[in-house]
N, C-alpha and C. Protein backbone atom coordinates (compact mmCIF):
# COMPACT_ATOMS: atom_id res chain seq x y z
N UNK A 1 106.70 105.57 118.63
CA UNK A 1 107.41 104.63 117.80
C UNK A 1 108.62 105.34 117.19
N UNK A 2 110.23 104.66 117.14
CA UNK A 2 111.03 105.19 116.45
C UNK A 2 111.37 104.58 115.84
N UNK A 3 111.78 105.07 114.44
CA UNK A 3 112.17 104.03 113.60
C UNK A 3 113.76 104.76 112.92
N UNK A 4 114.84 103.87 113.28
CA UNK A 4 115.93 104.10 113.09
C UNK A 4 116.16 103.84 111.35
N UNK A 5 117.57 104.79 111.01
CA UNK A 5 117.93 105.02 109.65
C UNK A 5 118.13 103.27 109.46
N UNK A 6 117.28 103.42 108.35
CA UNK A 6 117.21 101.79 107.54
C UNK A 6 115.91 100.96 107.87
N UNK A 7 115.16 101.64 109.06
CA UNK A 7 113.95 100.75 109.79
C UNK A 7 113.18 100.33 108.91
N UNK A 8 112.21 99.32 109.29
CA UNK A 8 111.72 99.27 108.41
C UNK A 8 110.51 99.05 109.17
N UNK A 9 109.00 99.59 109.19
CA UNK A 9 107.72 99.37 109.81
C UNK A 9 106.35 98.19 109.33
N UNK A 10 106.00 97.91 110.10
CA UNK A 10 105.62 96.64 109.95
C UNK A 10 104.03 97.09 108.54
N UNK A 11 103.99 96.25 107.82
CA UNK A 11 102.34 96.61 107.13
C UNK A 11 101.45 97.05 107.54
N UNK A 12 100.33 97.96 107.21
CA UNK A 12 99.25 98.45 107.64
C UNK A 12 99.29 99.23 108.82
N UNK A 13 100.78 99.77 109.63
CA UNK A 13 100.91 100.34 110.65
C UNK A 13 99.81 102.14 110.21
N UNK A 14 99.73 102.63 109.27
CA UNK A 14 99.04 103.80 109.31
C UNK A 14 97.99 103.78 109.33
N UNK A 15 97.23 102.42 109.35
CA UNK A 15 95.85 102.15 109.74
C UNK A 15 95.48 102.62 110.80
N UNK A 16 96.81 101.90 112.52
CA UNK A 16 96.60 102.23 113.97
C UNK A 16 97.11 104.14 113.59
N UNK A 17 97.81 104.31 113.10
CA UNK A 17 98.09 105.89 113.68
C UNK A 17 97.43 106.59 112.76
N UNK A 18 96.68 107.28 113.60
CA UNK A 18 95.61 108.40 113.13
C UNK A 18 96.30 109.47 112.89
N UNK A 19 96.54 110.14 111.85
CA UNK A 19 96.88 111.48 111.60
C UNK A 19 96.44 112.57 111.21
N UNK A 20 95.34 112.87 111.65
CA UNK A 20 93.97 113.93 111.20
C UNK A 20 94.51 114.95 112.29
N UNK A 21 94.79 114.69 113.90
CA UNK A 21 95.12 115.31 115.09
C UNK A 21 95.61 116.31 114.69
N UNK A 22 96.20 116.87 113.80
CA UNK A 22 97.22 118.31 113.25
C UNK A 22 96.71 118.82 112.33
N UNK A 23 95.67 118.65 111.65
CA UNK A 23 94.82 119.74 110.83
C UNK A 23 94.89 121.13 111.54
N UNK A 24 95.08 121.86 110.55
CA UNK A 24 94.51 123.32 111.02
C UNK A 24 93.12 123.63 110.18
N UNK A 25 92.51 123.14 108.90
CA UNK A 25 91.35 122.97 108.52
C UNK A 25 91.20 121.84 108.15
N UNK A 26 89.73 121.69 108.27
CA UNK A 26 89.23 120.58 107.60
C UNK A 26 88.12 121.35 106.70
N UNK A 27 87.56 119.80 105.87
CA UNK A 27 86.81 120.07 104.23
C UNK A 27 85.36 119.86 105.37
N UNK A 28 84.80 120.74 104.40
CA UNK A 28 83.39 120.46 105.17
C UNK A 28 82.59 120.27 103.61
N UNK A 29 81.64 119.34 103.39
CA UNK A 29 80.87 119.19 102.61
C UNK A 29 79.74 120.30 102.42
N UNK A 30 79.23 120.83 101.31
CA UNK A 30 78.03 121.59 100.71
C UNK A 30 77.15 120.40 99.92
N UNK A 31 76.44 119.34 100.71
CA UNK A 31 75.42 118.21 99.55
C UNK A 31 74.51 119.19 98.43
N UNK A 32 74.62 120.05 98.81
CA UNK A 32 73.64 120.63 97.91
C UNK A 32 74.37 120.98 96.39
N UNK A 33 75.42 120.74 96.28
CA UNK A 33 76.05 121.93 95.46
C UNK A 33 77.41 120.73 94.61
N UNK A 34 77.19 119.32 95.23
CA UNK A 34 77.68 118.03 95.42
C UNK A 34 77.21 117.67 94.14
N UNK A 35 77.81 117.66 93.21
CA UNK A 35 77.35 116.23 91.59
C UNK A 35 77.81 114.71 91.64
N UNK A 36 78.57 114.57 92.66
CA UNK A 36 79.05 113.14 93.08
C UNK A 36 80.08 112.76 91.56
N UNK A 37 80.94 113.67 91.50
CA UNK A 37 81.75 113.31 90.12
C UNK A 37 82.95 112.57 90.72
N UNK A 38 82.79 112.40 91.88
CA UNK A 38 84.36 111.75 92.82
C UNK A 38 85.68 111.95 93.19
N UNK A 39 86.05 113.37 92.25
CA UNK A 39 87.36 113.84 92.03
C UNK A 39 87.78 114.08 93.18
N UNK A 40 86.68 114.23 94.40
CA UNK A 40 87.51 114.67 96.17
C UNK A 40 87.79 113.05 96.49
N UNK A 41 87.52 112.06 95.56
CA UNK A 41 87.64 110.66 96.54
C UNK A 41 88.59 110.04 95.66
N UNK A 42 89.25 110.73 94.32
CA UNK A 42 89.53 110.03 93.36
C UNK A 42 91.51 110.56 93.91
N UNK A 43 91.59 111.94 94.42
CA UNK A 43 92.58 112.71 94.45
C UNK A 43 93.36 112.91 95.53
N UNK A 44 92.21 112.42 96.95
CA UNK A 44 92.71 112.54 98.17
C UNK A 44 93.90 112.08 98.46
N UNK A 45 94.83 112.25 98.81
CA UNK A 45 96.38 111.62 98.82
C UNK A 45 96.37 110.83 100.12
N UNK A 46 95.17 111.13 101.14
CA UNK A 46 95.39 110.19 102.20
C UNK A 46 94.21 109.17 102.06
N UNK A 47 93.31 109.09 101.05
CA UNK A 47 92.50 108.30 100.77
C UNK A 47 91.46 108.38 102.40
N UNK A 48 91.54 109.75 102.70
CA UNK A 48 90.28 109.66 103.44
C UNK A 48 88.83 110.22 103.28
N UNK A 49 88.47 110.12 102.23
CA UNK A 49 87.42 110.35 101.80
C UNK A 49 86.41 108.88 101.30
N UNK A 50 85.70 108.73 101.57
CA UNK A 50 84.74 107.48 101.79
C UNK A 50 83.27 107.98 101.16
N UNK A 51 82.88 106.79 99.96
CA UNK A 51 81.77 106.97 99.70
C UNK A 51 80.37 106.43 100.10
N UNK A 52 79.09 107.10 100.50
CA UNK A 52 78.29 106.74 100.74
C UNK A 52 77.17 105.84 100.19
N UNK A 53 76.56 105.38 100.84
CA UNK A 53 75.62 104.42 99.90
C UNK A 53 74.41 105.31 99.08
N UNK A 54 74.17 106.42 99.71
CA UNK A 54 73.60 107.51 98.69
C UNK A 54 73.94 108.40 97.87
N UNK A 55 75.60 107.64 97.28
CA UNK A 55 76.26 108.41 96.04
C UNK A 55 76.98 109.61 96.31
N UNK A 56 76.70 110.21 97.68
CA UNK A 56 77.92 111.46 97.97
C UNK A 56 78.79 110.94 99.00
N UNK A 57 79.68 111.90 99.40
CA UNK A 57 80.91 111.84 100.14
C UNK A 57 80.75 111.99 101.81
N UNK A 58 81.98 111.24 102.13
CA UNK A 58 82.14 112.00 103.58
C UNK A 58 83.42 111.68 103.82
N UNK A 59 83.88 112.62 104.92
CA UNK A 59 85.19 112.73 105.03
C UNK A 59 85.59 111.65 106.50
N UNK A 60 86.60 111.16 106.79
CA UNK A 60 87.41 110.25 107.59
C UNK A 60 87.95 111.43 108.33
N UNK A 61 87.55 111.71 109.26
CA UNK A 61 88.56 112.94 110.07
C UNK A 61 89.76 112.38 110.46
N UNK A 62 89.42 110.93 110.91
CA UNK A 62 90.87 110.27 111.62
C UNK A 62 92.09 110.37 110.82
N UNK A 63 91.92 110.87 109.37
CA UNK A 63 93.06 110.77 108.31
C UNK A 63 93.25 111.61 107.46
N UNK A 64 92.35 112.54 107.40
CA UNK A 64 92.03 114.06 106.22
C UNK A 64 93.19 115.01 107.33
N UNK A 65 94.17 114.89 106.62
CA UNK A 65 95.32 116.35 106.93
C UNK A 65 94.90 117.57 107.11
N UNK A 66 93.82 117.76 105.92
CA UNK A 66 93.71 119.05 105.78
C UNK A 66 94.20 120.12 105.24
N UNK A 67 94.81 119.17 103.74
CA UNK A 67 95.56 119.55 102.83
C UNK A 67 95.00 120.42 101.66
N UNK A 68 93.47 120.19 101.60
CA UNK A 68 92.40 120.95 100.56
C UNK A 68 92.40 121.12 99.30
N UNK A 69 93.17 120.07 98.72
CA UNK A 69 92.81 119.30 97.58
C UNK A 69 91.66 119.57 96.85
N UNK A 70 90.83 118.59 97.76
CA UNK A 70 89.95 118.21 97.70
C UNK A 70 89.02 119.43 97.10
N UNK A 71 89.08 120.69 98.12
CA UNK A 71 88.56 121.82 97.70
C UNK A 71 88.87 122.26 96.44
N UNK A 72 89.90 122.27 96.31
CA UNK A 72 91.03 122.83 95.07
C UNK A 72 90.33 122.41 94.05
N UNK A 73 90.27 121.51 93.66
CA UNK A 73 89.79 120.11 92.91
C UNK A 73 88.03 120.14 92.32
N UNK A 74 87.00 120.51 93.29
CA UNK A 74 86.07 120.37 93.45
C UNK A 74 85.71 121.32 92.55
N UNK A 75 84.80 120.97 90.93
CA UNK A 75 84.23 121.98 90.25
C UNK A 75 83.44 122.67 90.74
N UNK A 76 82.26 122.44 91.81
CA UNK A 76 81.05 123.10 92.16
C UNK A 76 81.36 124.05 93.16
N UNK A 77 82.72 123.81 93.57
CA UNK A 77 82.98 124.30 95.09
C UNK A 77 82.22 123.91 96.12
N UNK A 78 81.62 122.73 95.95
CA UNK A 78 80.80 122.01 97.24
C UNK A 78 81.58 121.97 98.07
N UNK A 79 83.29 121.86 98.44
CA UNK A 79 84.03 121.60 99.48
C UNK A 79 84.52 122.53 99.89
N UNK A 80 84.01 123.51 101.54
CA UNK A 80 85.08 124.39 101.75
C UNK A 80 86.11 123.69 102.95
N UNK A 81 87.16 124.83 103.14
CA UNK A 81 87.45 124.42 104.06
C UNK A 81 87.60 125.48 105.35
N UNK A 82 87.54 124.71 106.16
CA UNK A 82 86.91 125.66 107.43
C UNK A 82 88.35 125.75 108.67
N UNK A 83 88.01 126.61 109.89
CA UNK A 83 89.47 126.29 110.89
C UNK A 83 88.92 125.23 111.75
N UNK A 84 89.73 124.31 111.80
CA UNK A 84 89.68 123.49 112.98
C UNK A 84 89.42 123.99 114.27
N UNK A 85 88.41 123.66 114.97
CA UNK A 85 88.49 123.87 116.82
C UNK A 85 88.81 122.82 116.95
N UNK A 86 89.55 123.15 118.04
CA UNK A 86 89.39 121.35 119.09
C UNK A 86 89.40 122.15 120.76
């Protein structure tokens, strides 16, 4: 998709494009070490962090950059972050 100076892209287009593909780390969860205070779901700038129906987290790979926030953020240090394989 190109979008020329002035373009303008249609609504909800970052829904279809996944941008997780270029991480060099991702957050990996520690449940154990997890207080469910939300600050990794409250702070995420790509809002890919999603809460569970048993009160902790999980991450959206299709959209977590891998910016580590999240880690940053995290009092318990439940969140590290690790190197991506692919």
């Amino acid at each position: 998709m190109t979008i020329t100076l002035g373009g303008v892209c249609e609504p909800g287009s970052t829904l279809v494009n996944k941008t997780g593909g270029w991480r060099t780390f991702r957050p990996v969860f520690d449940y154990d070490k997890c207080i469910k205070c939300k600050l990794c779901e409250l702070l995420c700038p790509d809002m890919s962090v999603d809460a569970r129906d048993d009160g902790f987290f999980e991450f959206n790979y299709d959209f977590c950059k891998g910016c580590g926030i999240c880690a940053n953020e995290c009092p318990t240090d439940a969140i590290e972050m690790v190197l991506e394989e692919k």
